[in-house]
N, C-alpha and C. Protein backbone atom coordinates (compact mmCIF):
# COMPACT_ATOMS: atom_id res chain seq x y z
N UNK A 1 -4.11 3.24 -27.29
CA UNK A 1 -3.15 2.46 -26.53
C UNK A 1 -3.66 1.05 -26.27
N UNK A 2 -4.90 1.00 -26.07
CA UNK A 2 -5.48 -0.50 -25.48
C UNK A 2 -5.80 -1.05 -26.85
N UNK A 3 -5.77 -0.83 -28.07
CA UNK A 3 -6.22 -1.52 -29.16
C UNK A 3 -5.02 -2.41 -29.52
N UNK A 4 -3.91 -2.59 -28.96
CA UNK A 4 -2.73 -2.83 -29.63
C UNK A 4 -2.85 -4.28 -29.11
N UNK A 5 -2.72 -5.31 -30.37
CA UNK A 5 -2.63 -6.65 -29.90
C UNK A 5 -1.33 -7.24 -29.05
N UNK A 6 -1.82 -8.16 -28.38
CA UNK A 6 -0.17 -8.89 -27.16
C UNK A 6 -0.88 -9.60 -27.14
N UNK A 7 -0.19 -11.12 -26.38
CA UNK A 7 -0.89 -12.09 -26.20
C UNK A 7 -0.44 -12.26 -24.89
N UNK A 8 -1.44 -12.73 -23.81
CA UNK A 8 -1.21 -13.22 -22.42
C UNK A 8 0.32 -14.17 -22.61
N UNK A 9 0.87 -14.26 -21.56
CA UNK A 9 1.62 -15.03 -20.58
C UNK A 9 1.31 -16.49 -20.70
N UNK A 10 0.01 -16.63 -20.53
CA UNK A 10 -0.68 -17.98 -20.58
C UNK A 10 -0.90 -18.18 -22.00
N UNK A 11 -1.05 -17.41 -23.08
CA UNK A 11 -0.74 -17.70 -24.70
C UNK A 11 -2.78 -17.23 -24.98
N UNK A 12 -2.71 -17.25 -26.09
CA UNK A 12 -4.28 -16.60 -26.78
C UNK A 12 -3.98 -14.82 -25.88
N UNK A 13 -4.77 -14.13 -26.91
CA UNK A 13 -4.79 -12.80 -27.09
C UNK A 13 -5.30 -12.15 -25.38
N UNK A 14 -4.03 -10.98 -24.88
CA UNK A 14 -4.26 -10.50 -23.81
C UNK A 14 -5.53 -9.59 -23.96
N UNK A 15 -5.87 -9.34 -24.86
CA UNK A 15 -7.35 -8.13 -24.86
C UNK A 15 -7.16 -6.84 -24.21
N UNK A 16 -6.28 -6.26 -24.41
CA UNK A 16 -6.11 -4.81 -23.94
C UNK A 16 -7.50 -4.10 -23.55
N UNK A 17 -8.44 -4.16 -24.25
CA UNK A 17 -9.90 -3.44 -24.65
C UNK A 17 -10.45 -3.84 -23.24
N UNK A 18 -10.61 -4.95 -22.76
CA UNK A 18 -10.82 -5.09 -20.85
C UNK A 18 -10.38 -4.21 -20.19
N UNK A 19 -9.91 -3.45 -20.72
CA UNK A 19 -9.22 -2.07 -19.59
C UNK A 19 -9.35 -0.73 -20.05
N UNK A 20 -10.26 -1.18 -21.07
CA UNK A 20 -11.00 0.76 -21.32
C UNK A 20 -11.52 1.19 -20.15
N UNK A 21 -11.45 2.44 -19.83
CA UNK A 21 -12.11 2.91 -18.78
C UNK A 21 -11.60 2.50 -17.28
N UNK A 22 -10.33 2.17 -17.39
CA UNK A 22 -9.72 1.70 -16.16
C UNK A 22 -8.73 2.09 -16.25
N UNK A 23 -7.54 2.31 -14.60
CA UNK A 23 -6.79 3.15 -14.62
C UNK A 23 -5.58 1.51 -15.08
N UNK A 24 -4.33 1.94 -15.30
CA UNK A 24 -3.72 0.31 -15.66
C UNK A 24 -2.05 0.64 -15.54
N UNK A 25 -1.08 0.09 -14.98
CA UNK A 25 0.19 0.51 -14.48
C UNK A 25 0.84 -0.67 -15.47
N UNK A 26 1.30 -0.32 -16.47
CA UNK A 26 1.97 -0.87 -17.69
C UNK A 26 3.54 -0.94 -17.46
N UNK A 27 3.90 -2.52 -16.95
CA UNK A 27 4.88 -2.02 -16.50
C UNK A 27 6.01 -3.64 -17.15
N UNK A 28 7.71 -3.10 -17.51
CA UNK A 28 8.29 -4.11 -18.22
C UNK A 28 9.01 -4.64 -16.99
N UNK A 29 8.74 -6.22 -16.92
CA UNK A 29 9.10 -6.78 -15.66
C UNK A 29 10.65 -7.90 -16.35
N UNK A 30 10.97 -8.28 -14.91
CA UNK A 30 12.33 -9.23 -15.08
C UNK A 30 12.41 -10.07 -13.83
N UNK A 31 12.30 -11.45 -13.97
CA UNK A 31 13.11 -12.25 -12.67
C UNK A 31 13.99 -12.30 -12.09
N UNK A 32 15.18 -12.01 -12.86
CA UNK A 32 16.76 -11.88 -12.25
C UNK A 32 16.99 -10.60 -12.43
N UNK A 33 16.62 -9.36 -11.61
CA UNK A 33 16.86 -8.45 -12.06
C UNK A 33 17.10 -7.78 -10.37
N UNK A 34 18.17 -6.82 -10.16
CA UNK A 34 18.21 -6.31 -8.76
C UNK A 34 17.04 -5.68 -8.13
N UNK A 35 15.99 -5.27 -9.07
CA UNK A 35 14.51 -4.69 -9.02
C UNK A 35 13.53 -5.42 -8.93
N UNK A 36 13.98 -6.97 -9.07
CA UNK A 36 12.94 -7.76 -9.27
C UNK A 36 12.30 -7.79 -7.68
N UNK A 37 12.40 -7.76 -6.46
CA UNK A 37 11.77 -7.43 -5.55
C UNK A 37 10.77 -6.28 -5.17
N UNK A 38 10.91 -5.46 -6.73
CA UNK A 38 9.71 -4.60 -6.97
C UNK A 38 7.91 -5.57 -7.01
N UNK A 39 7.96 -6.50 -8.02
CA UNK A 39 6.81 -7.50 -7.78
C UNK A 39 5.59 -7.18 -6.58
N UNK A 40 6.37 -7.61 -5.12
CA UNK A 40 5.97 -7.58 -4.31
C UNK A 40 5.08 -6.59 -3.84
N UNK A 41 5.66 -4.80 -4.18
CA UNK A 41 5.08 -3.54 -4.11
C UNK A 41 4.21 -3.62 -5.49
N UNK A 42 4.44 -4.32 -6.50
CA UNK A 42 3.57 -4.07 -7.67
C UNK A 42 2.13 -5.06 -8.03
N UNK A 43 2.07 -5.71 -6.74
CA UNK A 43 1.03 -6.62 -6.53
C UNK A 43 0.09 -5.55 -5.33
N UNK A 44 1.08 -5.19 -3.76
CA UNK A 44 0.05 -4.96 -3.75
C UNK A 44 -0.78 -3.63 -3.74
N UNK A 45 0.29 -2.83 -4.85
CA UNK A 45 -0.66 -1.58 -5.38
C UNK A 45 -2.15 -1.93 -5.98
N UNK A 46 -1.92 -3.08 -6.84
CA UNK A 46 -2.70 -4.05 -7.92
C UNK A 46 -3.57 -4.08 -6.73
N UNK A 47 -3.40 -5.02 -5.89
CA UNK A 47 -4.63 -5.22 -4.94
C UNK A 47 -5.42 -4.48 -3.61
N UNK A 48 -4.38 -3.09 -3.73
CA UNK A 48 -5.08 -1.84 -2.71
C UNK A 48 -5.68 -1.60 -3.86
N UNK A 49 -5.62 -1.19 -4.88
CA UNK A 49 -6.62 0.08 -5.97
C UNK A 49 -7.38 -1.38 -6.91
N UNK A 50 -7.25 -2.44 -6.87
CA UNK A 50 -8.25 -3.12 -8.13
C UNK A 50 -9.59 -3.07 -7.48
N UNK A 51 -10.57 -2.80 -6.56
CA UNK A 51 -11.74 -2.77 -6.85
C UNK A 51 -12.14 -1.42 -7.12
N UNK A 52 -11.19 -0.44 -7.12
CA UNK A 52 -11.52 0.86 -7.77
C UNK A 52 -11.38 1.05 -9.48
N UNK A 53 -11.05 -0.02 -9.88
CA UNK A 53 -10.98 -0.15 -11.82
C UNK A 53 -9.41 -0.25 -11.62
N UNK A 54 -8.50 -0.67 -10.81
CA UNK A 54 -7.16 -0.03 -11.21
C UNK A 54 -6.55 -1.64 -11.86
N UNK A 55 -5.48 -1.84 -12.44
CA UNK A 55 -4.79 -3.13 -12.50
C UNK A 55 -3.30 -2.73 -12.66
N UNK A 56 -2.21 -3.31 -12.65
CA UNK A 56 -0.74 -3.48 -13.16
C UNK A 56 -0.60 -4.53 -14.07
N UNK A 57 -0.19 -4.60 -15.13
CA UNK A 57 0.17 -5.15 -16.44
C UNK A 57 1.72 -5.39 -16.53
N UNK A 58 1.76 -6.51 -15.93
CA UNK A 58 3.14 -6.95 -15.95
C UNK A 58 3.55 -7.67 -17.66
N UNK A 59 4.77 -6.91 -17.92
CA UNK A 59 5.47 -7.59 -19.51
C UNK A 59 6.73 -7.85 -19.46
N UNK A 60 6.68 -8.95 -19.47
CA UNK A 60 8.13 -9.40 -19.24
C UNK A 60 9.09 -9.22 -20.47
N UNK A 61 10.43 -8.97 -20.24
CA UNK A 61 11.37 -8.43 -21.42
C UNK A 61 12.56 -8.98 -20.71
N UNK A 62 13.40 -9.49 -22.01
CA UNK A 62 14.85 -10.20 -22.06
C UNK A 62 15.82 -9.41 -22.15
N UNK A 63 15.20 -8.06 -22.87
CA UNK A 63 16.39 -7.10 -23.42
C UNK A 63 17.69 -6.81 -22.34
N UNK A 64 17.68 -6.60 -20.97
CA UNK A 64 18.40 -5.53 -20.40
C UNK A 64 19.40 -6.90 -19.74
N UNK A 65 20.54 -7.28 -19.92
CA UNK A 65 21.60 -8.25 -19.51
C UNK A 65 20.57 -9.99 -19.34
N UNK A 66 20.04 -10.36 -20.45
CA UNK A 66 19.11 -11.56 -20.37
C UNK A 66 18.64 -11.60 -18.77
N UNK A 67 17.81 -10.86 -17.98
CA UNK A 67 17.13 -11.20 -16.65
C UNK A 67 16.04 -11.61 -17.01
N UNK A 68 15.59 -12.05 -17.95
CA UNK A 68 14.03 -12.83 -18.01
C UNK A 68 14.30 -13.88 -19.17
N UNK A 69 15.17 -14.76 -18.48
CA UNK A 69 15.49 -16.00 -19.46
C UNK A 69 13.87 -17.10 -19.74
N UNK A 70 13.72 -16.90 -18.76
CA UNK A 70 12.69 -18.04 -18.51
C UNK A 70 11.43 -18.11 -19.94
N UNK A 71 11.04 -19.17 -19.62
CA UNK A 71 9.64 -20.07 -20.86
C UNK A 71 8.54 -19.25 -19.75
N UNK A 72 7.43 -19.06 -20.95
CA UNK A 72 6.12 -18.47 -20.24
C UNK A 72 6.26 -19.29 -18.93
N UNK A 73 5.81 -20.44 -18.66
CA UNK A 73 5.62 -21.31 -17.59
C UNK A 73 6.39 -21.12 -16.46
N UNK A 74 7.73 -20.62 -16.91
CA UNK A 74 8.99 -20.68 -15.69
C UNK A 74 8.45 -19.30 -14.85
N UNK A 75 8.24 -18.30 -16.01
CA UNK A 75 7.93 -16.53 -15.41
C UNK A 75 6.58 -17.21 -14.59
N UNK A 76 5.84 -17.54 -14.88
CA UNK A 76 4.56 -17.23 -14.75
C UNK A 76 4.50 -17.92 -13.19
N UNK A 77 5.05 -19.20 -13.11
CA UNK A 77 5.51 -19.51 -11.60
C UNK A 77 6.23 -19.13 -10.92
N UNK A 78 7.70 -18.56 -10.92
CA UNK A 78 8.14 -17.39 -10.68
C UNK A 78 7.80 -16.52 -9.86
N UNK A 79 6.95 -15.73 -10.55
CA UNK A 79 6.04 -14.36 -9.75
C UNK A 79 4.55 -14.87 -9.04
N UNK A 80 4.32 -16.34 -9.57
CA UNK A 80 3.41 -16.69 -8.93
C UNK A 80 4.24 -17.12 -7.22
N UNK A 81 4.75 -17.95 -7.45
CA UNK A 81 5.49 -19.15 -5.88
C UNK A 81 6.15 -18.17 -5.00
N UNK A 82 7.38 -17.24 -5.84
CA UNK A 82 7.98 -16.19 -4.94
C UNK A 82 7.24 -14.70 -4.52
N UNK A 83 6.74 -14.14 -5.48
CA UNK A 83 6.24 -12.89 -5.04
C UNK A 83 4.43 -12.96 -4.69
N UNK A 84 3.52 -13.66 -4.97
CA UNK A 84 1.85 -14.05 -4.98
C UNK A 84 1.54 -13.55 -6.15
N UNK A 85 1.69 -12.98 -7.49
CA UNK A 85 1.80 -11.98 -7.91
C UNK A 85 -0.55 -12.68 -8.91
N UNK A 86 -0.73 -11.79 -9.09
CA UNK A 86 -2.54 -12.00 -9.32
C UNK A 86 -2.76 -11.43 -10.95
N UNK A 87 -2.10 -10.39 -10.96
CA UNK A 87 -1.95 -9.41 -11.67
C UNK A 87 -1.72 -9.91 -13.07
N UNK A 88 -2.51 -9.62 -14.04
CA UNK A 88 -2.22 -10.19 -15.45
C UNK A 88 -0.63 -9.93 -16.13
N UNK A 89 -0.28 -10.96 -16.63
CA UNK A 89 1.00 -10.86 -17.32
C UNK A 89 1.34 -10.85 -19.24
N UNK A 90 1.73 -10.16 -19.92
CA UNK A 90 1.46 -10.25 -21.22
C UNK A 90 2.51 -11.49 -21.74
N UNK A 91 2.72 -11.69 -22.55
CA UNK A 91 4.16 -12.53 -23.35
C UNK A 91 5.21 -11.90 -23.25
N UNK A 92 6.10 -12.54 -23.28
CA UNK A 92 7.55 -11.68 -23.22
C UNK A 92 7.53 -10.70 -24.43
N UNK A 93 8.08 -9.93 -24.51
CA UNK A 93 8.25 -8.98 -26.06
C UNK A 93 9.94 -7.91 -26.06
N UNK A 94 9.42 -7.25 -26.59
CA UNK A 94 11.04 -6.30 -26.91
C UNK A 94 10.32 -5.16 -26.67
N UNK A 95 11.24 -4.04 -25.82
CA UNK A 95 10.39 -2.84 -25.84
C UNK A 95 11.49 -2.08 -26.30
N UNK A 96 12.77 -2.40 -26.76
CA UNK A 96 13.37 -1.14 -27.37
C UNK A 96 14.24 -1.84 -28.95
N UNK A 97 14.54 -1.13 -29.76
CA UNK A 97 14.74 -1.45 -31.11
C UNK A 97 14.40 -1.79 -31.99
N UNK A 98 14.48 -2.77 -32.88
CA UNK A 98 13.85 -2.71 -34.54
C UNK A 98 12.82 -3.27 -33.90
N UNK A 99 12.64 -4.44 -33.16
CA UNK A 99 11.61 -5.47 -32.85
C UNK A 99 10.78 -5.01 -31.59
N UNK A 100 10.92 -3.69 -31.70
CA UNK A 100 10.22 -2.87 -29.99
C UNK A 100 8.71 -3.73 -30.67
N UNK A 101 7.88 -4.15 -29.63
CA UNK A 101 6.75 -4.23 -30.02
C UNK A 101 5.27 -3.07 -30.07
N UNK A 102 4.94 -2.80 -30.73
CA UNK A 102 3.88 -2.19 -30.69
C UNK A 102 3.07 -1.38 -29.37
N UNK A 103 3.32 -1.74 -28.91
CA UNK A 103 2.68 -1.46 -27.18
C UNK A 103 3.85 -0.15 -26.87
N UNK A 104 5.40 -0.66 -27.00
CA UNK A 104 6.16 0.38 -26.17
C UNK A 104 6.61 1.11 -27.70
N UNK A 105 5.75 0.98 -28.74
CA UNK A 105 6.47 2.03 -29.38
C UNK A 105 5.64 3.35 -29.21
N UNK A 106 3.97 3.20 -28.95
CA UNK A 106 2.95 4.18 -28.29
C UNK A 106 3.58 4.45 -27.11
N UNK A 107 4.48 3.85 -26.03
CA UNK A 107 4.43 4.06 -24.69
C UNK A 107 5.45 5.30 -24.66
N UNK A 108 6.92 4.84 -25.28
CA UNK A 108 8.06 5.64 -24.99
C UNK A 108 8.04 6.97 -25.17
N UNK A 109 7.38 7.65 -26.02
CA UNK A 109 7.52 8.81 -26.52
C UNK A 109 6.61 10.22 -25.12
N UNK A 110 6.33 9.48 -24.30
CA UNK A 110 6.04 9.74 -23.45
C UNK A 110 7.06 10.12 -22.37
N UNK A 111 7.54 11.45 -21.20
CA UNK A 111 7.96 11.90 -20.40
C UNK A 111 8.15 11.80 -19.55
N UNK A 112 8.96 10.92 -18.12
CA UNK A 112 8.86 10.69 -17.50
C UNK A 112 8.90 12.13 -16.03
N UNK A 113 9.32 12.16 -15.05
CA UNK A 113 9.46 13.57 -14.32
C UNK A 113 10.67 14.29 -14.46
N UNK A 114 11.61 13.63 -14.78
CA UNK A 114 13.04 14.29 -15.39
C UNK A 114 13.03 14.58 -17.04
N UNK A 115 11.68 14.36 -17.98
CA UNK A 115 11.84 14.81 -18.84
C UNK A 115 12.35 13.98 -19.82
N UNK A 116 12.61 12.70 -19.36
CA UNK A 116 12.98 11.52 -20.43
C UNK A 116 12.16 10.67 -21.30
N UNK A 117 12.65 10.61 -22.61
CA UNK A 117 11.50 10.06 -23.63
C UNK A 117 12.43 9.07 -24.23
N UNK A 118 11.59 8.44 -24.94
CA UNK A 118 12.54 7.00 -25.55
C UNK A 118 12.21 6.23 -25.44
N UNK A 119 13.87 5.54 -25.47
CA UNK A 119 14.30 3.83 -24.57
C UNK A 119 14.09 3.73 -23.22
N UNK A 120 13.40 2.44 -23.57
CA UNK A 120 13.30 2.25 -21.91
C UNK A 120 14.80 1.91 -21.17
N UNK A 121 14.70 2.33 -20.37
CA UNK A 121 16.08 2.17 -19.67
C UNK A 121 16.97 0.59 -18.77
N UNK A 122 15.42 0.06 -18.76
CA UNK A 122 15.77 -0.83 -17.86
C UNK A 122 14.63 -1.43 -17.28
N UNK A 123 14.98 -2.27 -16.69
CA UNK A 123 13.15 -3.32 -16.46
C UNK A 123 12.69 -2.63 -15.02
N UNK A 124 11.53 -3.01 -15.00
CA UNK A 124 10.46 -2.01 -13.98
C UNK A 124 10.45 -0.28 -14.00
N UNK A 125 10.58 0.14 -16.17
CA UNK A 125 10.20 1.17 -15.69
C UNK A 125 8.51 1.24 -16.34
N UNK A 126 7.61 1.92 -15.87
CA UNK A 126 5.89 2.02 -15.62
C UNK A 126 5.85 2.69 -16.30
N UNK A 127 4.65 2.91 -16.83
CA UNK A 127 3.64 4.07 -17.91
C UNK A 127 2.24 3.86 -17.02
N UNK A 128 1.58 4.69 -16.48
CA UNK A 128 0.46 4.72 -15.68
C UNK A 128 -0.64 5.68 -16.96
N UNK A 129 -1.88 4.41 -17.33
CA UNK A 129 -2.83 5.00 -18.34
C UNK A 129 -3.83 5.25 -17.64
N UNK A 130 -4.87 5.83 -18.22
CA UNK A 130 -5.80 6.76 -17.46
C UNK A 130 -6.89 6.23 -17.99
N UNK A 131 -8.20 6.67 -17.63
CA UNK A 131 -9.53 6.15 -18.00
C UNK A 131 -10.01 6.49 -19.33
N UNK A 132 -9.02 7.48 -19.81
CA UNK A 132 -9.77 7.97 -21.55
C UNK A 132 -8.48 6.74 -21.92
N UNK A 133 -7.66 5.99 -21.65
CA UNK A 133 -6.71 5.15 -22.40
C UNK A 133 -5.12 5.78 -22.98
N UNK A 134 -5.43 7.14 -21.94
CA UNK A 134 -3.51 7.70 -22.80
C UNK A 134 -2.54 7.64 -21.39
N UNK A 135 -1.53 7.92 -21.93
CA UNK A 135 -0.24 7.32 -20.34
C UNK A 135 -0.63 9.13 -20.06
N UNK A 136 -1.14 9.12 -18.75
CA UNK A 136 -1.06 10.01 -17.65
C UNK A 136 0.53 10.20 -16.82
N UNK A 137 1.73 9.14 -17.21
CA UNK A 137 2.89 9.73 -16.14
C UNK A 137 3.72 7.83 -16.58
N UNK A 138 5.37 8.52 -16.28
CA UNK A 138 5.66 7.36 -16.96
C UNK A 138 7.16 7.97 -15.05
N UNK A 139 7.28 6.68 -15.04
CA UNK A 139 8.12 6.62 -13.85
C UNK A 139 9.52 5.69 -14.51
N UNK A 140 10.24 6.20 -13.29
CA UNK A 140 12.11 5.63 -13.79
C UNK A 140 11.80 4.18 -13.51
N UNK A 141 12.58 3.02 -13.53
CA UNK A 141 12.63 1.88 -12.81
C UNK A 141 12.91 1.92 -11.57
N UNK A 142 13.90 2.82 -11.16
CA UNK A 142 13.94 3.13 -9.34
C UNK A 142 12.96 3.64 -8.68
N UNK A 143 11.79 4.15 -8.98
CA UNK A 143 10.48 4.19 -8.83
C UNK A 143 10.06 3.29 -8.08
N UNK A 144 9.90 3.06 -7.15
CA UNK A 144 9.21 2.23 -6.55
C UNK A 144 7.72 1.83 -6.41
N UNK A 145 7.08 1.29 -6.76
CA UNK A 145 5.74 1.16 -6.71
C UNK A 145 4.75 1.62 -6.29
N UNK A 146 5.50 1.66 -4.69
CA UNK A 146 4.47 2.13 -3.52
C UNK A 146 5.10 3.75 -3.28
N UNK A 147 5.80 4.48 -4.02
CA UNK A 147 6.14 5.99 -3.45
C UNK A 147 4.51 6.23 -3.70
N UNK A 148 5.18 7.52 -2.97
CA UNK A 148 3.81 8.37 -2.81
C UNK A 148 3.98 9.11 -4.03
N UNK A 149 4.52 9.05 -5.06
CA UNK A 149 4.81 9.35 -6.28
C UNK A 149 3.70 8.75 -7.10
N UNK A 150 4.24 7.27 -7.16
CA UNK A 150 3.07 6.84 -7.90
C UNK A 150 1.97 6.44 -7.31
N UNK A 151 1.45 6.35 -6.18
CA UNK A 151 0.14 6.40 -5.30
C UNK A 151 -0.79 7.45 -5.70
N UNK A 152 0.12 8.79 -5.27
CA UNK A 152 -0.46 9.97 -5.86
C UNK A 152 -1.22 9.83 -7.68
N UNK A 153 -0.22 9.49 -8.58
CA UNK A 153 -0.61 9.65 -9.90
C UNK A 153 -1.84 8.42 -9.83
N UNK A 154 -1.68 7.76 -9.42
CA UNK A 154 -2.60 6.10 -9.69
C UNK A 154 -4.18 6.94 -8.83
N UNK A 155 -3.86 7.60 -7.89
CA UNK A 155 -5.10 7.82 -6.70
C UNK A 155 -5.75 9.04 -7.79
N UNK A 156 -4.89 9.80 -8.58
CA UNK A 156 -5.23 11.11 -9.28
C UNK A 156 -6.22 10.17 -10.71
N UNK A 157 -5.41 9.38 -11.36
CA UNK A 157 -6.17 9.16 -12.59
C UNK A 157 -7.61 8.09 -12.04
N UNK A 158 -7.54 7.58 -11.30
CA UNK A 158 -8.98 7.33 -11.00
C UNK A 158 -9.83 7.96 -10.47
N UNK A 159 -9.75 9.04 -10.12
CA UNK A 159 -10.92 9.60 -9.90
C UNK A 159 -11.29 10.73 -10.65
């Protein structure tokens, strides 16, 4: 899962391989999106669990009614000015169809708790990877960050 090339937000190669052995909340983000006030809970999961190895991997995607119009620069201030957001961000990409990128074509085939595999449905839904590097639990977009849903799975794969 972490070998798969992306390139940062900020441009030159995101390095997946920095996060062997760390727990990592892989998740497809949007600015104009009714969820986009997720951020806020997805920072500070990022910053209750990051000195325990944990991070959130924000990837921004256009696919679902254009909510992530924006140029790297626009996102990247964005989640910086409105939400604080710390948390590494990849390049925009496609996570469903011919041009899915590489990253969510390993991710989807994965189960969420209702048993759903695929397409992603919609922006802010998560894949939570584990310290050997495979998705341990993949959550809906109504998922909220901070349930005790995903607290639980995030508190389970690190230790």
């Amino acid at each position: 899962m972490l070998d798969v090339q992306i390139d940062s937000l900020q441009g030159g190669t995101a390095d997946l391989g920095q996060y062997r052995g760390k727990t990592v909340l892989i998740v497809n983000v949007a600015s104009k999106c009714g969820l986009t006030p997720q951020y806020a809970g997805l920072e500070r999961l990022h910053e209750r669990y990051a000195g325990q190895g944990f991070t959130v991997l924000g990837v921004p995607c256009n696919q679902f009614m254009g909510q992530e119009p924006g140029t790297s620069e626009e996102i990247a201030e964005f989640c910086s000015a409105t939400y604080g957001v710390t948390f590494p961000m990849t390049e925009k990409v496609e996570v469903n169809g011919d041009a899915r990128h590489e990253l969510y074509e390993r991710l989807v085939n994965t189960a969420d708790g209702e048993g759903h595999t695929g397409d992603i449905r919609w922006n802010f839904e998560k894949f939570l990877i584990g310290l050997g590097g495979d998705v341990v639990a993949r959550f809906s977009p109504q998922t909220e960050p901070e349930s005790a849903e995903v607290v639980a799975a995030v508190e389970k794969a690190l230790a």
